[in-house]
PDB file of N, CA and C in Angstrom:
ATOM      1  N   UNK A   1     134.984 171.922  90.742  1.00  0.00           N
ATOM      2  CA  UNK A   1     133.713 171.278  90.722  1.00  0.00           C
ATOM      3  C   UNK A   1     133.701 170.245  89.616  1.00  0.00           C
ATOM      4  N   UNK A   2     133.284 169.228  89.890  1.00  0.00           N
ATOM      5  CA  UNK A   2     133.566 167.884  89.222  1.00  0.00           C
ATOM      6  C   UNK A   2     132.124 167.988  88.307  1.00  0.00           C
ATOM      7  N   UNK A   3     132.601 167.394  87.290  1.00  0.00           N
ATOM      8  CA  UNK A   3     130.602 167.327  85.813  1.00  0.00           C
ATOM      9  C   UNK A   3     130.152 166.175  86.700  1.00  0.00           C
ATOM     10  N   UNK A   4     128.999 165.987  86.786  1.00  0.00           N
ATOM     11  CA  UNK A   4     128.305 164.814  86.665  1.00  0.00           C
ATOM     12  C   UNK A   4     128.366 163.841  85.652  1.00  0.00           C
ATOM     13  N   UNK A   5     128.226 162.661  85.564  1.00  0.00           N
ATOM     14  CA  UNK A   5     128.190 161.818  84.455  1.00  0.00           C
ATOM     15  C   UNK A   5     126.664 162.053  83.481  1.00  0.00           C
ATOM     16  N   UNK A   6     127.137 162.020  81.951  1.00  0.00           N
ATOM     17  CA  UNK A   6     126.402 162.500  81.239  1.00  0.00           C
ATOM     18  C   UNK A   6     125.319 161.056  81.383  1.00  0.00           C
ATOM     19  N   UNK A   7     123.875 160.749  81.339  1.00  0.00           N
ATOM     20  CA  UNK A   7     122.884 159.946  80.367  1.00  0.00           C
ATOM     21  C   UNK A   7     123.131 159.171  79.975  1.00  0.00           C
ATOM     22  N   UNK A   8     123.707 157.747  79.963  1.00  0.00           N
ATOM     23  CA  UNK A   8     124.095 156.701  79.106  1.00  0.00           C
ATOM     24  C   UNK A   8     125.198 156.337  78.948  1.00  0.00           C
ATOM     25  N   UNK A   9     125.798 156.665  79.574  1.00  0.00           N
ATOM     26  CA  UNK A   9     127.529 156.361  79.362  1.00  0.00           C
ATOM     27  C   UNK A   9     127.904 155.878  80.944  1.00  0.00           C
ATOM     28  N   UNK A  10     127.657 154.616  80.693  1.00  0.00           N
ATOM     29  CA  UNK A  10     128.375 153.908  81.936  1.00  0.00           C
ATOM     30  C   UNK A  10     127.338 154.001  83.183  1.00  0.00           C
ATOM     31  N   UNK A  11     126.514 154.563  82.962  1.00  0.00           N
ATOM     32  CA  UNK A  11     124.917 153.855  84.047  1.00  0.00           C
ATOM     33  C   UNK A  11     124.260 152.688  83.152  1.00  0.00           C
ATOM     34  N   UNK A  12     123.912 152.001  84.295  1.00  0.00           N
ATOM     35  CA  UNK A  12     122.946 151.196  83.813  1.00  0.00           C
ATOM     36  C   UNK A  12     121.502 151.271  84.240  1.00  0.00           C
ATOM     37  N   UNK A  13     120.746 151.575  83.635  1.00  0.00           N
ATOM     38  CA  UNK A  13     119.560 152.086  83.994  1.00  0.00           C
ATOM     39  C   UNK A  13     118.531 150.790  84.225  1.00  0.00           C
ATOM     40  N   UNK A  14     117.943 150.934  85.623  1.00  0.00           N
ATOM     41  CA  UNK A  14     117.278 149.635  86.191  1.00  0.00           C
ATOM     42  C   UNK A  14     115.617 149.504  85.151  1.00  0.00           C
ATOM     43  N   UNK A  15     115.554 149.116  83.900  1.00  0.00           N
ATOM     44  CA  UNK A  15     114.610 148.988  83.170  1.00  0.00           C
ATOM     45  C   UNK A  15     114.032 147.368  83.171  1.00  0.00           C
ATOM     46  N   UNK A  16     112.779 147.283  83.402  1.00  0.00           N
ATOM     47  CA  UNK A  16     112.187 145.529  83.598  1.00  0.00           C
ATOM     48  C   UNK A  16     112.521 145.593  81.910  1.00  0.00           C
ATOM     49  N   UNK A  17     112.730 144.154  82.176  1.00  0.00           N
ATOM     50  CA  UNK A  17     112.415 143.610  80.206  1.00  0.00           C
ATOM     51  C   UNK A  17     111.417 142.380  81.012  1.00  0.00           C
ATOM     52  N   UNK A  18     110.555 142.475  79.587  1.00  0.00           N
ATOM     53  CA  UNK A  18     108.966 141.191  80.344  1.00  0.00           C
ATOM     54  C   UNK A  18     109.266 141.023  78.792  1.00  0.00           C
ATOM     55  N   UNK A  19     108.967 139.431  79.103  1.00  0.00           N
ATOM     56  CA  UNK A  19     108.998 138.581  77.826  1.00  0.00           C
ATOM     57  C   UNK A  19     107.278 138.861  77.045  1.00  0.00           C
ATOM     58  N   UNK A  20     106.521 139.513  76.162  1.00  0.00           N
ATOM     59  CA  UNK A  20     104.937 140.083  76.172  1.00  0.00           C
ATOM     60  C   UNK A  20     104.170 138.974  76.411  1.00  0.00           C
ATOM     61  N   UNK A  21     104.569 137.822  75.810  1.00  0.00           N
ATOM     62  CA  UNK A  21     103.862 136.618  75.627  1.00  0.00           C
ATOM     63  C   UNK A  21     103.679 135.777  76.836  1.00  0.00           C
ATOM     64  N   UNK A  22     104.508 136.373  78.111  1.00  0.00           N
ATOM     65  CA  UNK A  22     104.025 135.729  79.549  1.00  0.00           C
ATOM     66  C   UNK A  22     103.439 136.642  80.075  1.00  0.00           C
ATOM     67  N   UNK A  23     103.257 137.688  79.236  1.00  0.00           N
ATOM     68  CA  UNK A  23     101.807 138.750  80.230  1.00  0.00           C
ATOM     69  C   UNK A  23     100.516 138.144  80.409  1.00  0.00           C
ATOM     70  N   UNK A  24      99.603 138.681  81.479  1.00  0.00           N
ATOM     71  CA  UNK A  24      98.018 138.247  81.725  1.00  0.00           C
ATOM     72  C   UNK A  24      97.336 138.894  80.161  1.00  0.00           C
ATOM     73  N   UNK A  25      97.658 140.275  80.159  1.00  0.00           N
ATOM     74  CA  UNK A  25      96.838 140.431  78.653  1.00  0.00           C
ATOM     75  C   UNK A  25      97.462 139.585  77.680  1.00  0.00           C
ATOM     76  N   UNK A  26      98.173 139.102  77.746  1.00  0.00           N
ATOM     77  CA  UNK A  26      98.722 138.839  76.030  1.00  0.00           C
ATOM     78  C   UNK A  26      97.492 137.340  76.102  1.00  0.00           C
ATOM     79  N   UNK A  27      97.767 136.426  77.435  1.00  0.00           N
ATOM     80  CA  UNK A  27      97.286 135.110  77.712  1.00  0.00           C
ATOM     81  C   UNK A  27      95.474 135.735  77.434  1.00  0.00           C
ATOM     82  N   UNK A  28      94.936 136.543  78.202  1.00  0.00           N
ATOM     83  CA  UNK A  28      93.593 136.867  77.890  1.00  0.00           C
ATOM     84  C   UNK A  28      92.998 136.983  76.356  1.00  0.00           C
ATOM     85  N   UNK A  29      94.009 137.501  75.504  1.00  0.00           N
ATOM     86  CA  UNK A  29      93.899 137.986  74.350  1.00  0.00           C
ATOM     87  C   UNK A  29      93.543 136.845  73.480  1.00  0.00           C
ATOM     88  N   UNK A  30      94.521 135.862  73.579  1.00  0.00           N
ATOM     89  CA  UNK A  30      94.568 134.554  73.593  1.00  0.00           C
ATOM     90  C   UNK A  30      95.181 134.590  71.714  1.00  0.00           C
ATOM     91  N   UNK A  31      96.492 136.179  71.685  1.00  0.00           N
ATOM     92  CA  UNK A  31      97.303 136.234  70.495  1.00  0.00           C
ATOM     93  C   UNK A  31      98.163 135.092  69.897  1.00  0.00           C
ATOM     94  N   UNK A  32      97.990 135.228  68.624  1.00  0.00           N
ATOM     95  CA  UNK A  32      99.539 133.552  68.554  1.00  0.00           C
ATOM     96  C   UNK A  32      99.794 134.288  67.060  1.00  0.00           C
ATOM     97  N   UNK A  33     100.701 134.057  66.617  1.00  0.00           N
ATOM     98  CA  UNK A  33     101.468 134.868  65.849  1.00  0.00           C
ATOM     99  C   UNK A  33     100.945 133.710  64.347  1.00  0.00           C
ATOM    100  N   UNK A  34     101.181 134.552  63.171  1.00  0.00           N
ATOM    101  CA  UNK A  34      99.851 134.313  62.107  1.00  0.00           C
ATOM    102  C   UNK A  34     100.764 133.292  61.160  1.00  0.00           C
ATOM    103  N   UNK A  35     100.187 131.847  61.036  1.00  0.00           N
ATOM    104  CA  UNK A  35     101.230 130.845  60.388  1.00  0.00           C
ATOM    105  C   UNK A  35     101.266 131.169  58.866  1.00  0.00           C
ATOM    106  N   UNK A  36     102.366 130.946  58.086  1.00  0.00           N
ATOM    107  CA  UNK A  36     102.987 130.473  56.704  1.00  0.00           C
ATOM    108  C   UNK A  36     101.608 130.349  56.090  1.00  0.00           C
ATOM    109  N   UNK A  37     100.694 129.890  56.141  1.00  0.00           N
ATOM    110  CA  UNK A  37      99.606 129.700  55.332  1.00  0.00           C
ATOM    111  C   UNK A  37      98.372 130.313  55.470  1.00  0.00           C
ATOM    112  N   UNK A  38      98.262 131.169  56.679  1.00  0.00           N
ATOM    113  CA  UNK A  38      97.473 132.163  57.012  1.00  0.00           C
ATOM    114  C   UNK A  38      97.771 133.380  56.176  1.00  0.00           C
ATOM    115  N   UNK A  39      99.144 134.103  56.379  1.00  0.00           N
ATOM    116  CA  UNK A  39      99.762 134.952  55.737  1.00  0.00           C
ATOM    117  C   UNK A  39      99.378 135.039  54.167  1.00  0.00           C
ATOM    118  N   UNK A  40      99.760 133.864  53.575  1.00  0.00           N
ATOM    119  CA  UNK A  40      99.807 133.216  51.960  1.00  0.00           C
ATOM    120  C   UNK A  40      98.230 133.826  51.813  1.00  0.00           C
ATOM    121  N   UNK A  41      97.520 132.879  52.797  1.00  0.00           N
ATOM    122  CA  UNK A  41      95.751 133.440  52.398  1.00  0.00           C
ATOM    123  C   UNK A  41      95.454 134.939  51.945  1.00  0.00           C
ATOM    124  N   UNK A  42      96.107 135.624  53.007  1.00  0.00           N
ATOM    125  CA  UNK A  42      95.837 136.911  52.993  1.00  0.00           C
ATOM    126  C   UNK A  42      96.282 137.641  52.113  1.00  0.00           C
ATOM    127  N   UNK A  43      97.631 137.380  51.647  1.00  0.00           N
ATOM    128  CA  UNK A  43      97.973 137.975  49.957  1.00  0.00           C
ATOM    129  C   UNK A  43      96.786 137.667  49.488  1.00  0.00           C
ATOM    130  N   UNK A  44      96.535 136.177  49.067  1.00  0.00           N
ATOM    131  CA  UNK A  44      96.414 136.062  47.951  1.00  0.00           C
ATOM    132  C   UNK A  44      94.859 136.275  47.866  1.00  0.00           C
ATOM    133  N   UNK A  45      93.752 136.883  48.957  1.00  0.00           N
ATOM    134  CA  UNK A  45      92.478 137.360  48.974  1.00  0.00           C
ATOM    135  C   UNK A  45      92.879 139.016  48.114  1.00  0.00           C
ATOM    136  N   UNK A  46      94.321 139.341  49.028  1.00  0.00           N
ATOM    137  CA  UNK A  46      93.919 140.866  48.703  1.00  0.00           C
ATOM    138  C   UNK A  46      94.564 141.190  47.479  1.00  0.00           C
ATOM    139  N   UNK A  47      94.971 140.284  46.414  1.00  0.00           N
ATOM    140  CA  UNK A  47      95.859 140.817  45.502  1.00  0.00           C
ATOM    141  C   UNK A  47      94.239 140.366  44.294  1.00  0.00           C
ATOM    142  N   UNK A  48      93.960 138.834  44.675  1.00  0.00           N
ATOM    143  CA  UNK A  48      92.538 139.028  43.755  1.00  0.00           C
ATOM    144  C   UNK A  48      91.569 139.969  43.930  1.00  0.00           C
ATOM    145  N   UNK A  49      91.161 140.568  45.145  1.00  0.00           N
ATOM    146  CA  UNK A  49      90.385 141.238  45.025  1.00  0.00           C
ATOM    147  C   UNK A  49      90.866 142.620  44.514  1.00  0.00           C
ATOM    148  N   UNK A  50      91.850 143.095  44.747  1.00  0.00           N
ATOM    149  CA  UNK A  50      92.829 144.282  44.231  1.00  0.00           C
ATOM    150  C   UNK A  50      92.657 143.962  42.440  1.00  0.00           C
ATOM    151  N   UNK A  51      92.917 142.493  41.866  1.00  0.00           N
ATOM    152  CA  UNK A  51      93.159 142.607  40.404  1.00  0.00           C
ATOM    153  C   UNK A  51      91.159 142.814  40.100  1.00  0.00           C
ATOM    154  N   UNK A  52      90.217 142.441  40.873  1.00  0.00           N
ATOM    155  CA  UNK A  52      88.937 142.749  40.457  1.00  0.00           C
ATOM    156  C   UNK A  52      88.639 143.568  40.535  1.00  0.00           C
ATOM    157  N   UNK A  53      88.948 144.812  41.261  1.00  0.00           N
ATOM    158  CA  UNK A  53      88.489 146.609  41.649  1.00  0.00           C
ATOM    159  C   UNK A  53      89.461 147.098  40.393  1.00  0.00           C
ATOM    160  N   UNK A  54      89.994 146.703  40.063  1.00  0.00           N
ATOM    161  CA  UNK A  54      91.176 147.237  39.242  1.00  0.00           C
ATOM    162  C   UNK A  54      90.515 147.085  37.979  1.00  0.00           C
ATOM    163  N   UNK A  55      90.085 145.788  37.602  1.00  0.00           N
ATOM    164  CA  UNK A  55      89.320 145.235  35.815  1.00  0.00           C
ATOM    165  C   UNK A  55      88.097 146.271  36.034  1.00  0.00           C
ATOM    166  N   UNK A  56      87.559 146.082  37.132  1.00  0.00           N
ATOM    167  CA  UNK A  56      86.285 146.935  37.171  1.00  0.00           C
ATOM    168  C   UNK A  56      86.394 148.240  37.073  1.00  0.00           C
ATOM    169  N   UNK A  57      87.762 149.047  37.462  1.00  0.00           N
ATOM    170  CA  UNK A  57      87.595 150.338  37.224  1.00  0.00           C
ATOM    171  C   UNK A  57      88.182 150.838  35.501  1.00  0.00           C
ATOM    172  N   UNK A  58      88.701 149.719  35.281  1.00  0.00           N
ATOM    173  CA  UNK A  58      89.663 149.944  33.938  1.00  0.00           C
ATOM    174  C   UNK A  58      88.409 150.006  32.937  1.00  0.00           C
ATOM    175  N   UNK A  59      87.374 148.704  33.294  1.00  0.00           N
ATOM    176  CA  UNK A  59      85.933 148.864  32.350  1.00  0.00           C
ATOM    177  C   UNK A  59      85.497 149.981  32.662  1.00  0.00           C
ATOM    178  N   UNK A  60      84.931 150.342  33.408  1.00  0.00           N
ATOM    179  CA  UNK A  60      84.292 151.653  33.416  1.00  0.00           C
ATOM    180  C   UNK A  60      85.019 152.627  32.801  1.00  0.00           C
ATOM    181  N   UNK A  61      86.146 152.971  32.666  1.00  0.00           N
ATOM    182  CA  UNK A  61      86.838 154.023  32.113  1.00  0.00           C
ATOM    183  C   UNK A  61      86.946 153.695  30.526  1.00  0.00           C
ATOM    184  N   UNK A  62      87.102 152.316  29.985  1.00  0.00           N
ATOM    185  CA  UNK A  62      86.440 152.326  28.986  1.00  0.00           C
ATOM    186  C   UNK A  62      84.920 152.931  28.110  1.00  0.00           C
ATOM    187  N   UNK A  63      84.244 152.589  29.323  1.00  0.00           N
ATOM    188  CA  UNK A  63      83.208 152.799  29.004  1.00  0.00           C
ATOM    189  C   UNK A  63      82.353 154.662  28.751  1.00  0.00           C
ATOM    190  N   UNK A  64      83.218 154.553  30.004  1.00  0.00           N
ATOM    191  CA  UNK A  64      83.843 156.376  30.098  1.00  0.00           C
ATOM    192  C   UNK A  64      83.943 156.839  28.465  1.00  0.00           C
ATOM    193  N   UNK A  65      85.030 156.526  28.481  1.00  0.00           N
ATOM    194  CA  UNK A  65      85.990 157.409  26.848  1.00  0.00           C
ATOM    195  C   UNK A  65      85.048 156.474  26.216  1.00  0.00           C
ATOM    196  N   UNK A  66      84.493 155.760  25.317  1.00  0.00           N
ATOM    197  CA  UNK A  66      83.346 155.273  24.458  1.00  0.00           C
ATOM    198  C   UNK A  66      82.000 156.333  24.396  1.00  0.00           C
ATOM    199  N   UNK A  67      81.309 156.213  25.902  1.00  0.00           N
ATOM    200  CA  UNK A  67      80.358 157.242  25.794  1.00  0.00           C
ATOM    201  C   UNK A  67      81.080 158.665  25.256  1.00  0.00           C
ATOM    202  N   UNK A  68      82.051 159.173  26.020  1.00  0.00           N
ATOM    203  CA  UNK A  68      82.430 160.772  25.434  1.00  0.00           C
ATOM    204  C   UNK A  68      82.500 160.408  23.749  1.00  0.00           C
ATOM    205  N   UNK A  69      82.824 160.043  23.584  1.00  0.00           N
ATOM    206  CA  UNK A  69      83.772 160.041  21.966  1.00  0.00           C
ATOM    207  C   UNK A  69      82.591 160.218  20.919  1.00  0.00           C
ATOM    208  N   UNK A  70      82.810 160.836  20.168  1.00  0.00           N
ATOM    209  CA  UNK A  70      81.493 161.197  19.458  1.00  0.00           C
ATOM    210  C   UNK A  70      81.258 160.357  18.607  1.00  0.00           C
ATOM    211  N   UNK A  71      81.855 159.407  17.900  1.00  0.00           N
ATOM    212  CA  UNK A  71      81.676 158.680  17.213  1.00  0.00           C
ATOM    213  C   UNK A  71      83.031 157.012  17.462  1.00  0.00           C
ATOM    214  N   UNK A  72      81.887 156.064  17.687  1.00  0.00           N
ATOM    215  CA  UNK A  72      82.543 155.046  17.865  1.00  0.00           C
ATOM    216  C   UNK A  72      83.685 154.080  16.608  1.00  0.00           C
ATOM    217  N   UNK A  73      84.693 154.765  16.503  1.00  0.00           N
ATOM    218  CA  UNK A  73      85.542 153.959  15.655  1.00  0.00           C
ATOM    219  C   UNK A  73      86.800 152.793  16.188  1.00  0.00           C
ATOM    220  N   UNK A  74      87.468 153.083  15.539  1.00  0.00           N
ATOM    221  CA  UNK A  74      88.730 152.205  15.792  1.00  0.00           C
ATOM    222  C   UNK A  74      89.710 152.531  16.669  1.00  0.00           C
ATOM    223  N   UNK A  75      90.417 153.783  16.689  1.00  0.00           N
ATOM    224  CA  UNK A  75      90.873 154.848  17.764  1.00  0.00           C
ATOM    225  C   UNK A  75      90.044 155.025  18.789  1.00  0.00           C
ATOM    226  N   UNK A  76      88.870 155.170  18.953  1.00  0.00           N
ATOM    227  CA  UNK A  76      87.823 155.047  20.258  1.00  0.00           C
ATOM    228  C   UNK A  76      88.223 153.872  21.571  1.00  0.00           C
ATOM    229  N   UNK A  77      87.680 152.603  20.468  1.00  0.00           N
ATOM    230  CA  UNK A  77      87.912 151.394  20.747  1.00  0.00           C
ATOM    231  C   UNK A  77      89.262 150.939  21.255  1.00  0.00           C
ATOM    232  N   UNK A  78      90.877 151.248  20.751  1.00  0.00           N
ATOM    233  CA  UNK A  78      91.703 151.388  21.106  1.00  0.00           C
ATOM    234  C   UNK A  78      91.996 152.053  22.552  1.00  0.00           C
ATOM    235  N   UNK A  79      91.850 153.165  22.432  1.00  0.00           N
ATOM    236  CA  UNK A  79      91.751 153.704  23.748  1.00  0.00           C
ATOM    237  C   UNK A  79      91.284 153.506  24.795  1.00  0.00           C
ATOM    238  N   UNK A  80      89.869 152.944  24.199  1.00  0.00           N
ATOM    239  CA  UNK A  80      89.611 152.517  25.989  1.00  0.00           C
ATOM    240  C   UNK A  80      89.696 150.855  26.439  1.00  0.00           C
ATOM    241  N   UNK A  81      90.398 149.846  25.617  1.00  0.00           N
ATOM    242  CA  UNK A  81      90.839 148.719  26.258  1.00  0.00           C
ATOM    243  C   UNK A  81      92.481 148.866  26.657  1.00  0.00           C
ATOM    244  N   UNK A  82      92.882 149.903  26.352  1.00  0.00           N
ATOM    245  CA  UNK A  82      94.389 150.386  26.818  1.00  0.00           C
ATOM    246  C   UNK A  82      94.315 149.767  28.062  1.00  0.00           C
ATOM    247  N   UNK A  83      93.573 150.463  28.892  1.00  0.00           N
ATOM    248  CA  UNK A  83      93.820 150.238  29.980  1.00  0.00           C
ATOM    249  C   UNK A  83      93.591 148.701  30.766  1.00  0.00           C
ATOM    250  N   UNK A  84      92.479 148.105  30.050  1.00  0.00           N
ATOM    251  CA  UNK A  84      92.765 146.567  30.321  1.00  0.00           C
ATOM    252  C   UNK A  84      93.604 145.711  30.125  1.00  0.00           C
ATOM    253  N   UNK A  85      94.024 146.290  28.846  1.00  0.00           N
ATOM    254  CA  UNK A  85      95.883 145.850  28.811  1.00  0.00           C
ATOM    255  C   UNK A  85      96.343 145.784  29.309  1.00  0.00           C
ATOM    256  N   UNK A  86      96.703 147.013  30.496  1.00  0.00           N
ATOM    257  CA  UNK A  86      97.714 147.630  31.178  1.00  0.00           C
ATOM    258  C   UNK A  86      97.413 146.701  32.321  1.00  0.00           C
ATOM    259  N   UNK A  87      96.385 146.739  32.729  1.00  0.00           N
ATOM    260  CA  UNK A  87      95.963 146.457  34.321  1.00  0.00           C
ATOM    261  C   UNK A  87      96.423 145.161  34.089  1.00  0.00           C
ATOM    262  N   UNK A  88      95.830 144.282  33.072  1.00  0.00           N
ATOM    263  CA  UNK A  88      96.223 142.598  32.492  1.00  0.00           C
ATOM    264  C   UNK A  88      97.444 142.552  32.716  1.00  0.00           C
ATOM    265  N   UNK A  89      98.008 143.316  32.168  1.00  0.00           N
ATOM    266  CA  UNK A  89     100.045 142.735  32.407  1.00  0.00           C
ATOM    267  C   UNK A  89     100.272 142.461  33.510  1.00  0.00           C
ATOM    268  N   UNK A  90      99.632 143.781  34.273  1.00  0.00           N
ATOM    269  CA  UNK A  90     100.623 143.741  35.296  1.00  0.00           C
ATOM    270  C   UNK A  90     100.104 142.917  36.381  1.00  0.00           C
ATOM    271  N   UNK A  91      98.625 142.617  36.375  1.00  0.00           N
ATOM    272  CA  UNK A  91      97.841 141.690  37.328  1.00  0.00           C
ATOM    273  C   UNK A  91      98.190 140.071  36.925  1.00  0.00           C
ATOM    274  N   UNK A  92      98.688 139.958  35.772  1.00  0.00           N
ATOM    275  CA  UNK A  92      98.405 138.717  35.212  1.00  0.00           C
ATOM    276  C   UNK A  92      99.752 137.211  36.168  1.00  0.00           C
ATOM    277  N   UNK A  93     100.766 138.309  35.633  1.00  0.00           N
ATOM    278  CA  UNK A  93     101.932 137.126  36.639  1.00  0.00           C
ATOM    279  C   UNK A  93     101.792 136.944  38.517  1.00  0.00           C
ATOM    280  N   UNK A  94     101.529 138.139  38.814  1.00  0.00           N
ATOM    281  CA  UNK A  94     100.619 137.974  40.118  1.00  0.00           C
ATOM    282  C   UNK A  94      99.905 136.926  40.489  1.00  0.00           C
ATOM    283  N   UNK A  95      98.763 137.071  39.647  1.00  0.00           N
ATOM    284  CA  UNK A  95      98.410 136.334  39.994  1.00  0.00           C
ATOM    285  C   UNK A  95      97.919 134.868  39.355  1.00  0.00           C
ATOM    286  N   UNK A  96      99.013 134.228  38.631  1.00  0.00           N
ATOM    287  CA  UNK A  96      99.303 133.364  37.895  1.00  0.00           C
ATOM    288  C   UNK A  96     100.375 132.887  39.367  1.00  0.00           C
ATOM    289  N   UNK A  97     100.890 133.493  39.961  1.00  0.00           N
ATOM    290  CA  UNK A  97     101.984 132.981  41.019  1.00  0.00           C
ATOM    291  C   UNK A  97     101.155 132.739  42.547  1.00  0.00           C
ATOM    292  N   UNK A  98     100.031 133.327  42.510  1.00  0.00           N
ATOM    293  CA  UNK A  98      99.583 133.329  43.792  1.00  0.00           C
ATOM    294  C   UNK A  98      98.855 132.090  43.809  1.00  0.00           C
ATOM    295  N   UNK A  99      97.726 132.005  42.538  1.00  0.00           N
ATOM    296  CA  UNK A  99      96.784 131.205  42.398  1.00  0.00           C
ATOM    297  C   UNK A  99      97.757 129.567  42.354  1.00  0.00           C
ATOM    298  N   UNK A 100      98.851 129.781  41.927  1.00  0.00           N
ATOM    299  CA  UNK A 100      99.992 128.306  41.680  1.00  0.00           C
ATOM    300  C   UNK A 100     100.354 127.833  43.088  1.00  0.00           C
ATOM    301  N   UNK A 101     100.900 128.979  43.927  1.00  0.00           N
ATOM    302  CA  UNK A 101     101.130 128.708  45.140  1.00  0.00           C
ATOM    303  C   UNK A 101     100.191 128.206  45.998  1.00  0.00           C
ATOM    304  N   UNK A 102      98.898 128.730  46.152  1.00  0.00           N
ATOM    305  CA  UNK A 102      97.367 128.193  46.529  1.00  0.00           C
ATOM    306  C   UNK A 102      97.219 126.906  46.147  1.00  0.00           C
ATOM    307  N   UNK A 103      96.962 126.803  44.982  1.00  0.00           N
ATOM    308  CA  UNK A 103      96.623 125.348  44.869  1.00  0.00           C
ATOM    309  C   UNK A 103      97.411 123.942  45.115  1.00  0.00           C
ATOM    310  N   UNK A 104      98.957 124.660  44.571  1.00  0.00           N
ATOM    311  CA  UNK A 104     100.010 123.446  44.915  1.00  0.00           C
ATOM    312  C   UNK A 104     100.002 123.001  46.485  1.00  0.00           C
ATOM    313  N   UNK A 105      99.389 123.843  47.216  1.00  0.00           N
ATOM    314  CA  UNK A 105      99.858 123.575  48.673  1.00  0.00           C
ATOM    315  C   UNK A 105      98.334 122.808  49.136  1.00  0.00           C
ATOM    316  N   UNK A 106      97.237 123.112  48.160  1.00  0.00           N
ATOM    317  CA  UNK A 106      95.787 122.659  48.743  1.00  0.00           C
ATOM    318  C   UNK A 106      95.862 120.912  48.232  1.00  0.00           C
ATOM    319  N   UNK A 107      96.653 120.527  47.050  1.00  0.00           N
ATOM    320  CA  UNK A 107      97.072 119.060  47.025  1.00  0.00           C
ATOM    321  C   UNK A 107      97.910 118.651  47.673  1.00  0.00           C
ATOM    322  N   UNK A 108      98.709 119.040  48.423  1.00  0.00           N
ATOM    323  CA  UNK A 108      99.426 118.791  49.739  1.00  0.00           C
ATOM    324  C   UNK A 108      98.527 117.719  50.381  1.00  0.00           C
TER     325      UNK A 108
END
């Protein structure tokens, strides 16, 4: 008694390939794929608004450790702009590169 041929090995299996973009839905949809400067936009909305939820939560947590602290000194004060520091570094070349890229291309 002879095996059958295994699944994939030497059948060719009669599968349509459709190009999506000559479908009726794709044409109804009326999709087009998102240009070089659309893309750019969209960073660069969500990385500013990302570095503003970010300053805003870093203040509040300042403001946080200030209220707890029983007495407002120098170590107080330290502690709670830490974190605007932190958030600053790392938001700062971001978006020093995004805002460069934006504008160089809006004098275009």
């Amino acid at each position: 008694m002879e095996a059958s041929p295994r699944p994939g090995k030497g059948e060719t299996h009669d599968i349509p390939i459709e190009n999506i973009e000559q479908t009726e839905q794709f044409r109804r949809l009326r999709l087009k794929e998102p240009t070089k400067e659309a893309t750019a936009r969209t960073l660069a909305v969500v990385l500013i608004w990302g570095f503003a939820v970010a300053v805003l939560c870093c203040l509040g947590i300042g403001f946080y450790v200030l209220a707890k602290s029983p007495a407002i000194d120098e170590k107080s004060l330290a502690a709670s702009t830490e974190f605007l520091k932190v958030t600053s570094s790392i938001f700062a070349p971001l978006l020093a590169f995004v805002l460069g890229y934006y504008f160089s291309k809006r004098e275009d």
